[in-house]
Protein backbone atom coordinates (compact mmCIF):
# COMPACT_ATOMS: atom_id res chain seq x y z
CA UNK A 1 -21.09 14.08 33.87
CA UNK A 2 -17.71 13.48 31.92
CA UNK A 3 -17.57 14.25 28.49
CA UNK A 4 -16.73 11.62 26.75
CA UNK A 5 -15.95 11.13 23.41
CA UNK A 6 -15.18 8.13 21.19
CA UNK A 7 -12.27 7.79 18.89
CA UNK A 8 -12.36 5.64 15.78
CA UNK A 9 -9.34 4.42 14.93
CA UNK A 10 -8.76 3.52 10.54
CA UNK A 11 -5.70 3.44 8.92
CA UNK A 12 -4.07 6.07 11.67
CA UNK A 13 -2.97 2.93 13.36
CA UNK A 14 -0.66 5.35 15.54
CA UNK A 15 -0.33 7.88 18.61
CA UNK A 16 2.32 10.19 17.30
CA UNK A 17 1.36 12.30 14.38
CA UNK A 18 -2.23 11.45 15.25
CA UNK A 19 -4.11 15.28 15.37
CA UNK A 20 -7.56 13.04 15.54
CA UNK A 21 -6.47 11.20 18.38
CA UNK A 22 -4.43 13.70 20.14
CA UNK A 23 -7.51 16.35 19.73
CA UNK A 24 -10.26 13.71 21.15
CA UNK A 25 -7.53 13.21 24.55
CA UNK A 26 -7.24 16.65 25.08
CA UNK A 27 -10.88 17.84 24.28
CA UNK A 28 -12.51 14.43 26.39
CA UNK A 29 -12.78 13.77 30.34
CA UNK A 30 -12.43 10.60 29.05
CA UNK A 31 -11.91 9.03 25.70
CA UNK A 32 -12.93 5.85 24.31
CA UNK A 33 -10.66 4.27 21.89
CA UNK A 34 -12.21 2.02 18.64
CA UNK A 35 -11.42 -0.38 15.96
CA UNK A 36 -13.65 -2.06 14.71
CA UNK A 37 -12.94 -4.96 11.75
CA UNK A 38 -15.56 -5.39 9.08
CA UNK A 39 -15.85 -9.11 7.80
CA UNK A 40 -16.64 -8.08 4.05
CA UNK A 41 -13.10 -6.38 3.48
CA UNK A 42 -12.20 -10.09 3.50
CA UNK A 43 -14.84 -12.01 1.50
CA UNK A 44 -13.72 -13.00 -2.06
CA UNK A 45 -13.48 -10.50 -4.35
CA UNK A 46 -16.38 -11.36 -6.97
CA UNK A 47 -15.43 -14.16 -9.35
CA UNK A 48 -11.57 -14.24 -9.25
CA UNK A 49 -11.23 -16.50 -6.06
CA UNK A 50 -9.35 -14.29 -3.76
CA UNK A 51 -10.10 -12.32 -1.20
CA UNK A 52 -10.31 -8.71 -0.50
CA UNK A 53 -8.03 -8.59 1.88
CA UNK A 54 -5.37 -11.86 1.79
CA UNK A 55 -3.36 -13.13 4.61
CA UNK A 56 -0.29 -10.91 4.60
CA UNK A 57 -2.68 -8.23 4.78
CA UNK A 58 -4.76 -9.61 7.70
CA UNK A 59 -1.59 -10.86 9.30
CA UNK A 60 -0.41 -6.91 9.36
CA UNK A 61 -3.23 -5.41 10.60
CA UNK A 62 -3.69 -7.82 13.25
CA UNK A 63 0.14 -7.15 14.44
CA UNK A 64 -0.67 -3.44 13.99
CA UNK A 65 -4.31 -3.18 15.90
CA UNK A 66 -2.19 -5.45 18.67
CA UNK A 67 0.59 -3.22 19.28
CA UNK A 68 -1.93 0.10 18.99
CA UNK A 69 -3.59 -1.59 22.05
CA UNK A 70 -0.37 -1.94 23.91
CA UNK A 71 0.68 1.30 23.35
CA UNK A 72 -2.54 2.65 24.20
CA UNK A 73 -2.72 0.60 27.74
CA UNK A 74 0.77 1.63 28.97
CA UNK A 75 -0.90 4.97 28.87
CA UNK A 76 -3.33 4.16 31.30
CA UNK A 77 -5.78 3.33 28.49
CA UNK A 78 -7.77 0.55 26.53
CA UNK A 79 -8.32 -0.23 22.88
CA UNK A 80 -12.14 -1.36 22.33
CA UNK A 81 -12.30 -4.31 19.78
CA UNK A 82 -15.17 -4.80 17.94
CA UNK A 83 -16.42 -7.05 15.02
CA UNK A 84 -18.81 -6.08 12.35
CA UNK A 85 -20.42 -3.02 10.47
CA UNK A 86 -19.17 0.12 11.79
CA UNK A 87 -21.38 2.46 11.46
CA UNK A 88 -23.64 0.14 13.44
CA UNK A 89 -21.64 -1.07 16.29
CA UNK A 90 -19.80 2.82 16.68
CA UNK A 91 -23.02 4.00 16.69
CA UNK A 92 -24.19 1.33 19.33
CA UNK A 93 -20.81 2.24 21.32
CA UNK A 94 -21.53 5.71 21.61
CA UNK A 95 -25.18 5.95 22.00
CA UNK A 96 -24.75 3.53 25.21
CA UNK A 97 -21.32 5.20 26.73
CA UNK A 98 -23.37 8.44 25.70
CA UNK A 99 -20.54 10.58 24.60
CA UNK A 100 -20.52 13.79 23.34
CA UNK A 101 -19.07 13.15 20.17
CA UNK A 102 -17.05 10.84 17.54
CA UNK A 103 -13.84 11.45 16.40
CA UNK A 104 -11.75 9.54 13.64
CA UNK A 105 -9.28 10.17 10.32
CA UNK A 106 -10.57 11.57 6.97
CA UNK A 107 -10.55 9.03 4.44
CA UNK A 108 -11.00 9.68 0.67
CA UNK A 109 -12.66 6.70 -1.36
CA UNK A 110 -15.33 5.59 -2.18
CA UNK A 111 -16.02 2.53 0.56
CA UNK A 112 -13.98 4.33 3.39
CA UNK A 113 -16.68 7.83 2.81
CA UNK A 114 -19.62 5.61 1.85
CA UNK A 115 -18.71 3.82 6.11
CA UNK A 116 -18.80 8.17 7.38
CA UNK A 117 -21.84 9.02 5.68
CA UNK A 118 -23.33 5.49 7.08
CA UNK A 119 -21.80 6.77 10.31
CA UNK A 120 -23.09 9.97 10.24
CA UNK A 121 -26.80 9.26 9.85
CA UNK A 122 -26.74 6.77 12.56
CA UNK A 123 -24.94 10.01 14.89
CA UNK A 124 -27.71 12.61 13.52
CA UNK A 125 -30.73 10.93 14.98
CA UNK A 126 -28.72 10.42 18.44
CA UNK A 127 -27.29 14.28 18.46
CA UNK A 128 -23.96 13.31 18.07
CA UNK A 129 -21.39 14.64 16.27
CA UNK A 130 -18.83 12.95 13.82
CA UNK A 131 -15.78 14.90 13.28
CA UNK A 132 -13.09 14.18 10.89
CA UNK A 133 -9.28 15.30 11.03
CA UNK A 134 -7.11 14.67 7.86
CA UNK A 135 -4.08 12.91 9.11
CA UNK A 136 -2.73 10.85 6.03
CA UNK A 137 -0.57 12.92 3.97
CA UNK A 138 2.48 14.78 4.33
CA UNK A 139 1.40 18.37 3.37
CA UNK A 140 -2.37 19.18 4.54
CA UNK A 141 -5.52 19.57 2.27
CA UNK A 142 -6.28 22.86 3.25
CA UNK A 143 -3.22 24.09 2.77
CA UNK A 144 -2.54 23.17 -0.64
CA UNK A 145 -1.76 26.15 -3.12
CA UNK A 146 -4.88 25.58 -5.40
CA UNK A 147 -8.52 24.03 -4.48
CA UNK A 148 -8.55 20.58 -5.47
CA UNK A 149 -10.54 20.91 -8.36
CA UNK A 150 -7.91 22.29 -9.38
CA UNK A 151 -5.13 19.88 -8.92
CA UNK A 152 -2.89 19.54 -11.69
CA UNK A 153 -3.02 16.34 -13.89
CA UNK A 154 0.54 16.37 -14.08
CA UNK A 155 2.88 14.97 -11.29
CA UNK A 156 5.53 17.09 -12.13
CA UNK A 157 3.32 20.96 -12.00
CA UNK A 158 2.15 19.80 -8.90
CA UNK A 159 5.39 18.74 -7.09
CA UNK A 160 6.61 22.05 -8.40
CA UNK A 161 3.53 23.98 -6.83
CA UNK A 162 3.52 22.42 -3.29
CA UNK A 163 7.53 22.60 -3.23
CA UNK A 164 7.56 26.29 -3.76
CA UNK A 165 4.18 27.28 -1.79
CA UNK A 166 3.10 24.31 0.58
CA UNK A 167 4.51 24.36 4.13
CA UNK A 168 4.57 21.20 5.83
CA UNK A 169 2.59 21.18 9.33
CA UNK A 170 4.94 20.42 12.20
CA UNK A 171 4.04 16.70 13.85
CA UNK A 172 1.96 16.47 16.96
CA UNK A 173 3.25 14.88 19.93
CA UNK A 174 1.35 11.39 21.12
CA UNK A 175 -0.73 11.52 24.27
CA UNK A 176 0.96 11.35 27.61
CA UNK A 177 -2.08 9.13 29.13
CA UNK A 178 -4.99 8.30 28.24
CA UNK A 179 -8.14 8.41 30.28
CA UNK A 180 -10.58 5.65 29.72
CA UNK A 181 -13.83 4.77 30.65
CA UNK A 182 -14.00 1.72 32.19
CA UNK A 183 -17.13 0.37 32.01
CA UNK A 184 -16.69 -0.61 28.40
CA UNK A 185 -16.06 -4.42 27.19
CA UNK A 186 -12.47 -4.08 25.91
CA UNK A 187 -13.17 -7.03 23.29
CA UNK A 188 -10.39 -9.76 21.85
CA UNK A 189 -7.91 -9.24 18.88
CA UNK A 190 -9.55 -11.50 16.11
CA UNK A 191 -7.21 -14.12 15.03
CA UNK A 192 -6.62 -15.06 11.06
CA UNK A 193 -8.91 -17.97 11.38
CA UNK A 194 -11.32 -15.41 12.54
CA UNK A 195 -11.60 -13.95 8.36
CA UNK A 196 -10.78 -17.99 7.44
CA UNK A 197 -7.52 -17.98 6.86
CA UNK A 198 -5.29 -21.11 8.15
CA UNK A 199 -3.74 -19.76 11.04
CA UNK A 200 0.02 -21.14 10.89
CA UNK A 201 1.36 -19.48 7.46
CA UNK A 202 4.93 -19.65 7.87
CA UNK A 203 6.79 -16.86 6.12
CA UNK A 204 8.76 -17.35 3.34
CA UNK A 205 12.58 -17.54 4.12
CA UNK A 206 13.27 -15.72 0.70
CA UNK A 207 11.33 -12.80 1.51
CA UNK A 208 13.35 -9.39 1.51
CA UNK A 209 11.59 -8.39 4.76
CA UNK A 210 10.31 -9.84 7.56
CA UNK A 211 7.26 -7.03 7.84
CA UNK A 212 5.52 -6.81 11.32
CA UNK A 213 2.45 -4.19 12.02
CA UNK A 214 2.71 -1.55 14.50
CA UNK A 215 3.52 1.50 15.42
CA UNK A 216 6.69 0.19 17.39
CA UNK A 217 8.25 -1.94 14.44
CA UNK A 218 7.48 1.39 12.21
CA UNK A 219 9.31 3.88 14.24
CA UNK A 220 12.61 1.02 14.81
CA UNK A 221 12.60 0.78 10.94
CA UNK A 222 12.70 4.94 10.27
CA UNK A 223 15.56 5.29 13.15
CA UNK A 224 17.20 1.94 11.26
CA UNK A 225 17.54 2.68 8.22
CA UNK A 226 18.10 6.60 8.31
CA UNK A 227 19.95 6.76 11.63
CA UNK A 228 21.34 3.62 12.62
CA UNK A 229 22.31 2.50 8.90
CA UNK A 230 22.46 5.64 7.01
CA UNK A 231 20.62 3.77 4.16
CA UNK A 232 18.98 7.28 3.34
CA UNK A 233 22.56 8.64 2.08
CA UNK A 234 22.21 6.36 -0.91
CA UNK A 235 18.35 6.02 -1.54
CA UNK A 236 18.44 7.41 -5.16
CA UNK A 237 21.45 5.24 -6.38
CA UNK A 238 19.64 1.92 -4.76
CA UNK A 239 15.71 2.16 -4.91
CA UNK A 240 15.60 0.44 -7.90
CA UNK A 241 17.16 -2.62 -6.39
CA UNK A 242 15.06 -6.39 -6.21
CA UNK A 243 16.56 -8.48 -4.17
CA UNK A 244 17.34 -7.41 0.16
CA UNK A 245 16.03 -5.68 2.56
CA UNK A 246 17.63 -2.25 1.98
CA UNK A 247 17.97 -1.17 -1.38
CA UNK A 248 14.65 0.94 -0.10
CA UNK A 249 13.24 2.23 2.61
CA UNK A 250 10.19 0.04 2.90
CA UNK A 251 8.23 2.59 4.98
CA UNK A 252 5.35 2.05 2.46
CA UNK A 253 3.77 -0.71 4.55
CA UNK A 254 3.22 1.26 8.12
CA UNK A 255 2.62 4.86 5.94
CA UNK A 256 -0.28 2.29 4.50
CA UNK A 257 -2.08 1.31 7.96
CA UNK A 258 -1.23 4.93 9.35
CA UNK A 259 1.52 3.32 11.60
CA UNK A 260 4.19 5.66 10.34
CA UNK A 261 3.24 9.50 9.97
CA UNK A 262 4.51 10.81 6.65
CA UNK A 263 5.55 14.22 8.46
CA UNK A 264 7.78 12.34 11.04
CA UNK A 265 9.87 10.78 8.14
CA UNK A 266 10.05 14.26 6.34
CA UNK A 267 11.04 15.83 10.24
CA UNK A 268 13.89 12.78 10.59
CA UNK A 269 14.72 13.35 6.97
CA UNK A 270 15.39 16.98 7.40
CA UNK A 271 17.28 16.64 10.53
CA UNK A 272 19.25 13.97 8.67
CA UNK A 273 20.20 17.04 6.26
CA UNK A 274 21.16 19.37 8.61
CA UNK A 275 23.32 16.90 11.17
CA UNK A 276 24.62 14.62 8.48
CA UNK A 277 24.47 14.88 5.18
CA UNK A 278 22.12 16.82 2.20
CA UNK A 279 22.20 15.52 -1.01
CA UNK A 280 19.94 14.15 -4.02
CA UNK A 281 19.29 10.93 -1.79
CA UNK A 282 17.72 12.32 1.02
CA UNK A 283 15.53 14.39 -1.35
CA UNK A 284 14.02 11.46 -3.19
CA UNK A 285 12.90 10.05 -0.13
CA UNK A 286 10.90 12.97 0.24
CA UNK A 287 9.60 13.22 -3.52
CA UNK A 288 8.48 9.92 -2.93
CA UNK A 289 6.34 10.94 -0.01
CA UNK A 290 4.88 13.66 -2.33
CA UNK A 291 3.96 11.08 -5.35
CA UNK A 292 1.95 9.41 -2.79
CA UNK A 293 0.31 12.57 -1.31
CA UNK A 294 -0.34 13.52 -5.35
CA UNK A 295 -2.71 10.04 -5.56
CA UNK A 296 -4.38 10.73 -2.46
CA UNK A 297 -5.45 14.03 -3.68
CA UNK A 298 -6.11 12.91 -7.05
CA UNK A 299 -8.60 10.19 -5.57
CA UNK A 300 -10.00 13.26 -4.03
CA UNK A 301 -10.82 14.83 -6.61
CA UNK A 302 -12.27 12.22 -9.18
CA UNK A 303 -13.73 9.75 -6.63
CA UNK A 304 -15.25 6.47 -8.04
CA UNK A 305 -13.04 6.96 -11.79
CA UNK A 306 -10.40 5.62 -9.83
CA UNK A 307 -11.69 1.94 -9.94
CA UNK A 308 -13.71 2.12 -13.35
CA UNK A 309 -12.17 0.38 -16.26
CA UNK A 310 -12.20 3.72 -18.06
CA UNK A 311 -10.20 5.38 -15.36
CA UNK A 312 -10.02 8.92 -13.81
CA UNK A 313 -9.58 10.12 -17.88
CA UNK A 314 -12.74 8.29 -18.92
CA UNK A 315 -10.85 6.66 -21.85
CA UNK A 316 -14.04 4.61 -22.88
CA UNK A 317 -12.21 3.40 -26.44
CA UNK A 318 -10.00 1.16 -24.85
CA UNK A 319 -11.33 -2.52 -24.47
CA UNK A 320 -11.01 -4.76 -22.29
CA UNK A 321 -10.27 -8.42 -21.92
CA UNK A 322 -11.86 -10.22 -19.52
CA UNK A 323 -10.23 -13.80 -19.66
CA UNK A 324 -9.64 -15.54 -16.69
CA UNK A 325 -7.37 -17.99 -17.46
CA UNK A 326 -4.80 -15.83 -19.01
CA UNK A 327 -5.20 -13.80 -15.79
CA UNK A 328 -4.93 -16.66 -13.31
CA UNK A 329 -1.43 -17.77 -15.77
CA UNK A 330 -0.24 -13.71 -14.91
CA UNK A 331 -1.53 -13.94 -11.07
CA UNK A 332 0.18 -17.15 -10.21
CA UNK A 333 3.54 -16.39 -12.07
CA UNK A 334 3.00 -19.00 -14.69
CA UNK A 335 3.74 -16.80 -18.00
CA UNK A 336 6.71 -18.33 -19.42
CA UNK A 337 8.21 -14.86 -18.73
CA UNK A 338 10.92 -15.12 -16.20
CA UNK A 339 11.38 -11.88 -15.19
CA UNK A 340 7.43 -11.05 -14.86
CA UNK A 341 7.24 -14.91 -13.04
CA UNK A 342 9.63 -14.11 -10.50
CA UNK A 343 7.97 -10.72 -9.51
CA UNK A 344 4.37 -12.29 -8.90
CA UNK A 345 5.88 -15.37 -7.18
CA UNK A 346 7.84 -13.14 -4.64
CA UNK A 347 4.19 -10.90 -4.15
CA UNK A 348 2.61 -14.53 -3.45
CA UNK A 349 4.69 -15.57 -1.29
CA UNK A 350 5.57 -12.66 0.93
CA UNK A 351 2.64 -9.73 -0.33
CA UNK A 352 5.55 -7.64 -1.36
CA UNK A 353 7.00 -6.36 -5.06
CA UNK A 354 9.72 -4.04 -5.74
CA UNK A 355 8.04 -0.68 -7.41
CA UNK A 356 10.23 -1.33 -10.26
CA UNK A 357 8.55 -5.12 -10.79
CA UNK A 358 4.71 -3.66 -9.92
CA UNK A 359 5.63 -1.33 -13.21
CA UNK A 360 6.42 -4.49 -15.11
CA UNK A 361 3.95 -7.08 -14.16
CA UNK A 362 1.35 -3.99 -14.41
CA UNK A 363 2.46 -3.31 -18.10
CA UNK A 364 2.60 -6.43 -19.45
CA UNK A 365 -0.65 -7.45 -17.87
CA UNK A 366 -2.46 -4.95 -19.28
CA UNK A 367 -0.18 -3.17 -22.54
CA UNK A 368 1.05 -7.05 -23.63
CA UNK A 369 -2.14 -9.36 -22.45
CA UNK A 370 -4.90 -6.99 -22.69
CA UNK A 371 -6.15 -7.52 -19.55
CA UNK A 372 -8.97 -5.41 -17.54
CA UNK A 373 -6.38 -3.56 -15.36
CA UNK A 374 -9.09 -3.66 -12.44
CA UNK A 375 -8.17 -7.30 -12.11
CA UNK A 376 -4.22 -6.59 -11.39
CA UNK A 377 -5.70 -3.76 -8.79
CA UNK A 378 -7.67 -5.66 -7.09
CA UNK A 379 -5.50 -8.54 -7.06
CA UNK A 380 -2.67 -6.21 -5.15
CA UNK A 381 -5.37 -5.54 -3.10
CA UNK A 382 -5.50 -8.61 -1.97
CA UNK A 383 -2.24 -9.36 -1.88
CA UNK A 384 0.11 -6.77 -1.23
CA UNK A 385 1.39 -6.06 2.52
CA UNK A 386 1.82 -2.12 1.65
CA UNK A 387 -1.45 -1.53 0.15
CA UNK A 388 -2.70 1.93 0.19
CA UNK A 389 -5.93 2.57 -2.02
CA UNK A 390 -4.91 5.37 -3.34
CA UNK A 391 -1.72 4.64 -4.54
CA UNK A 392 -2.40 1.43 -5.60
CA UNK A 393 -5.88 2.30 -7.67
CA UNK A 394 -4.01 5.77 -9.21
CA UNK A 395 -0.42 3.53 -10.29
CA UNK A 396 -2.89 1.14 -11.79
CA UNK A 397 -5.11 3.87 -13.65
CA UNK A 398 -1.46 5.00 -14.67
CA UNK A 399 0.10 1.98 -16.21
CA UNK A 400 -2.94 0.87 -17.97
CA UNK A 401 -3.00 4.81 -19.50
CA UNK A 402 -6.41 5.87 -18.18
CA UNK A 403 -4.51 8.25 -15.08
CA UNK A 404 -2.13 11.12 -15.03
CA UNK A 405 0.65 9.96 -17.16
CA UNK A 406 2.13 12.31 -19.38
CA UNK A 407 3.44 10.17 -21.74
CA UNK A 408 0.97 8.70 -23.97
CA UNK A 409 0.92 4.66 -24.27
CA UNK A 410 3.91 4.24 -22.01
CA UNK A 411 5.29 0.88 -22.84
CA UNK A 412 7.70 -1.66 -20.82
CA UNK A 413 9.86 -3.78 -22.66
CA UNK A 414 10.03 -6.28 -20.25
CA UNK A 415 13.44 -7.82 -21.77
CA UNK A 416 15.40 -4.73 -21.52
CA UNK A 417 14.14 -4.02 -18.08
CA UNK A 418 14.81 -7.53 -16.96
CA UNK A 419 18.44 -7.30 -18.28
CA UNK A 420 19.06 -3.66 -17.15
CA UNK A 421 18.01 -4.17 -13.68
CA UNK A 422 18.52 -8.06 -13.26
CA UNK A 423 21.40 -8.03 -15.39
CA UNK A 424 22.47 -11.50 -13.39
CA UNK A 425 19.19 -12.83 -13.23
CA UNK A 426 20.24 -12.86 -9.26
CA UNK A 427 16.42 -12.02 -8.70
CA UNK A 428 14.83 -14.75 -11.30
CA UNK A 429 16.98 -16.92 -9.78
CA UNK A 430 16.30 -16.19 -6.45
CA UNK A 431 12.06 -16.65 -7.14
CA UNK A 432 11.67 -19.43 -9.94
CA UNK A 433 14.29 -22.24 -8.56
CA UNK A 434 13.58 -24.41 -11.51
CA UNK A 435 15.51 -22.50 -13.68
CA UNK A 436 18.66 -21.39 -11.73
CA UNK A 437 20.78 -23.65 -13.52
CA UNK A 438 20.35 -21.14 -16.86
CA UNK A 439 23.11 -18.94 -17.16
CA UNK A 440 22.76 -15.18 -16.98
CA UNK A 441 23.21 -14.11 -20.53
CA UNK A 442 20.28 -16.58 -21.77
CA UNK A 443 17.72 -16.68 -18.53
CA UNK A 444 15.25 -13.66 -19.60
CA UNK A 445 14.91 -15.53 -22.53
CA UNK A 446 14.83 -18.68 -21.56
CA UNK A 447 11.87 -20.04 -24.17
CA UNK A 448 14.91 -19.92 -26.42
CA UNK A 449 16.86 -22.81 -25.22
CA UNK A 450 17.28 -25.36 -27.75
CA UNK A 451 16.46 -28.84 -26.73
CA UNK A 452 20.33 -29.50 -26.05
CA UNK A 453 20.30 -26.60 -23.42
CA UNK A 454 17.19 -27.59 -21.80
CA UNK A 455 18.80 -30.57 -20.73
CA UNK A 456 22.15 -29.17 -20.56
CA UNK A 457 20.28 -26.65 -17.70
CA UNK A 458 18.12 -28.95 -15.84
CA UNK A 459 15.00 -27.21 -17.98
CA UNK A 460 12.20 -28.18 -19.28
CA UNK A 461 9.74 -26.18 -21.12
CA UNK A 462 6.65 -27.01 -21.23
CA UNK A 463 6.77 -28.93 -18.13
CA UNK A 464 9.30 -27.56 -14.97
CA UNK A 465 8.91 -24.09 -16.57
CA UNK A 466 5.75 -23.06 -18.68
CA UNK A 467 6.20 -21.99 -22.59
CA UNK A 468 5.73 -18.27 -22.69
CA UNK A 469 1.98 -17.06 -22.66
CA UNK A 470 3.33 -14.04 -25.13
CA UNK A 471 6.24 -14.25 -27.98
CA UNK A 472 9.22 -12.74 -25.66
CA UNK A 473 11.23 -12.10 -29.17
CA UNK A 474 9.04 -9.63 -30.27
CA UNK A 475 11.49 -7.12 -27.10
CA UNK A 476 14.27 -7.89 -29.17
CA UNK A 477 13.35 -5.46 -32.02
CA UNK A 478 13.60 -1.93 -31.83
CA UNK A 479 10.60 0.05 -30.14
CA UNK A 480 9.84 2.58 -27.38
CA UNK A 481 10.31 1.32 -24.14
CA UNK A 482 10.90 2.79 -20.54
């Protein structure tokens, strides 16, 4: 008898980099690829009237599990596509292919571990084992220079520690075939009306990028942008950009879905370095990869704080509110703030948001509305293309000052950020049409207009454009900002 053993596929949505994958091919007779979408990651999210997981999400993941399946069939193989609970149908799959064991990626929180211990217990009964291979990060849990109850609070003492002790493991090649059983059902690729979603969303002609899942779209981007382009000479100077497709790398979408490794960027990145050019640019792309290893392992180590109110400090003096209107003004760009408007109406309409305008919109939902910060989580849950649970839940936990920041009550003027980095208002502009005809010098304050210059601009507040939910004069006086 073969041995056989079956590979679940999560958000490793990827044969190079993959150790779980590449371990199960060369430890199996025969392998049996997975994936297996759960229906209740896209029911509505309790009372706010969105779901779990929105369209641009679904649409990703659907491109992504597609292309995984062609990869993995011009290697002689087949992706298995299932529908439903996991641990029950993986369980199913591998009691009834009788295979000697499970294999699949190490996830971190709280839902993902809850789905391996339900996994698990199903296995036990059956004598199979369920192994688990950390493939998400750029440097390696186990070899981090401390244990991770003892991982620094502070961004900053732990990018120093890794730099000077961590060693990055090199990448693993992807499988040169694939042997598959064949008796196995391969299943169909659910469609978006599938999770009810109307199936013929066009996208939005303003949106910076036209993002497709896969593995295939992933690795074009990474040779684009720091081969083809050179975009990685200048990363530092234009990461803070809004409006295009390159003033960043937008790799944060495939790292999310495990379509792009993080150590294959850091290898390209490196021999970027040594055959072009080493400077502070190429670095930051690789400090960025290490803020997002930092929230992984922070998730890691205080579990289910993450998504409590009181975050991973357990700040329980902080309150709340819990007003629903005022949050549906802030989720559908309707705040009378331009420059917090335009941000949200670009994430609605594409499920992507510069970093510098999630830092905003975060901040004044939660520092100038008072807002449970849960709600703006789970609402870039829903929403956002790039959406990675761990970076997502720990910048949250960080803006509303219940996570790792530093800096105590860190505060964004939204005025001087809006004028700083949309000194034009090119990006406003751009996102809320019905005030393009404001000049630059007045737009971020456009509740200002006198009646004369409302008509004078084709504006109408109050009615075209909504009064502001917040005085926006109160950013004109002196006070801390960032």
């Amino acid at each position: 008898m073969p041995k056989r053993i079956l590979y679940w596929f999560r958000n490793d949505l990827r044969l190079h980099d993959n150790e779980g994958f590449a371990r199960a091919v060369a430890d199996a007779d025969e392998v049996l690829p997975v994936f297996v979408f759960n229906p209740r990651l896209f029911a509505e999210v309790h009372n706010l009237g969105f779901k779990k997981t929105g369209i641009y999400r679904a649409s990703f993941l659907l491109e992504s599990v597609a292309d995984l399946r062609q990869s993995i069939r011009a290697k002689g193989g087949e992706l298995i596509i299932r529908i439903g609970e996991p641990a029950n149908i993986l369980a199913e799959l591998a009691e009834s292919a009788d295979v000697a064991a499970v294999y699949a990626s190490k996830e971190v929180t709280q839902e993902e571990t809850d789905a391996e211990s339900n996994l698990s217990k199903r296995l036990k009964p059956l004598n199979i084992d369920l192994d688990l291979f950390w493939v998400a990060t750029l440097y390696h849990v186990r070899d981090l220079p401390f244990e991770i109850s003892k991982l620094p609070d502070i961004f900053t003492q732990f990018r120093t520690r890794i730099e000077k002790y961590g060693k990055v493991r090199p990448t693993i090649p992807a499988p040169e075939q694939i042997r598959i059983m064949s008796e196995v059902e391969a299943g169909d690729i659910p469609t978006l009306a599938t999770f009810g979603f109307a199936p013929d969303v066009a996208p939005d002609i303003r949106a910076a990028v036209p993002f497709k899942g896969g593995e295939t779209v992933a690795l074009e981007r990474l040779n684009r942008y720091v081969w083809e382009r050179e975009l990685i000479r200048t990363y530092k100077e234009t990461r803070n950009g809004m409006l295009g497709e390159d003033y960043s790398s937008k790799f944060s979408a495939w790292l999310a879905l495990g379509c792009l490794s993080p150590r294959l960027i850091y290898e390209e990145v490196k021999r970027y370095e040594d055959e072009r050019v080493k400077n502070e640019s190429t670095y930051w792309l690789i400090f960025e990869l290490l803020w997002r290893d930092f929230f992984r392992f922070v998730a890691l180590r205080y579990g289910t704080r993450l998504f409590k109110p009181s975050g991973i400090r357990h700040d329980f003096n902080r309150k709340w509110r819990r007003d629903t209107d005022v949050f549906i003004r802030w989720a559908e760009g309707e705040t009378g703030i331009p420059f917090v408007d335009a941000n949200m109406r670009e994430m609605n309409a594409t499920g992507f948001m510069s970093n510098r305008g999630r830092q905003n919109v975060g901040s004044f939902l939660v520092k100038d509305l008072g807002i449970d910060w849960t709600w703006g989580a789970a609402y870039f849950e829903s929403l956002l293309v790039d959406y990675d649970v761990c970076s997502n839940w720990g910048n949250w936990n960080y803006v509303a000052g219940v996570g790792n920041d530093p800096r105590e009550d860190r505060y964004f003027n939204i005025y001087s950020q809006a004028t700083r980095y949309d000194e034009q208002g090119d990006y406003v502009k751009h996102w809320l049409p019905e005030i393009a005809g404001v000049p630059a010098d007045k737009i971020h304050l456009v509740s200002n207009l006198t009646r004369a210059e409302q008509e004078q601009f084709g504006v109408a507040l109050g009615d075209t454009y909504p009064l502001p939910i917040v005085n926006p004069n109160k950013w004109l006086r002196p006070e801390k900002s960032h």
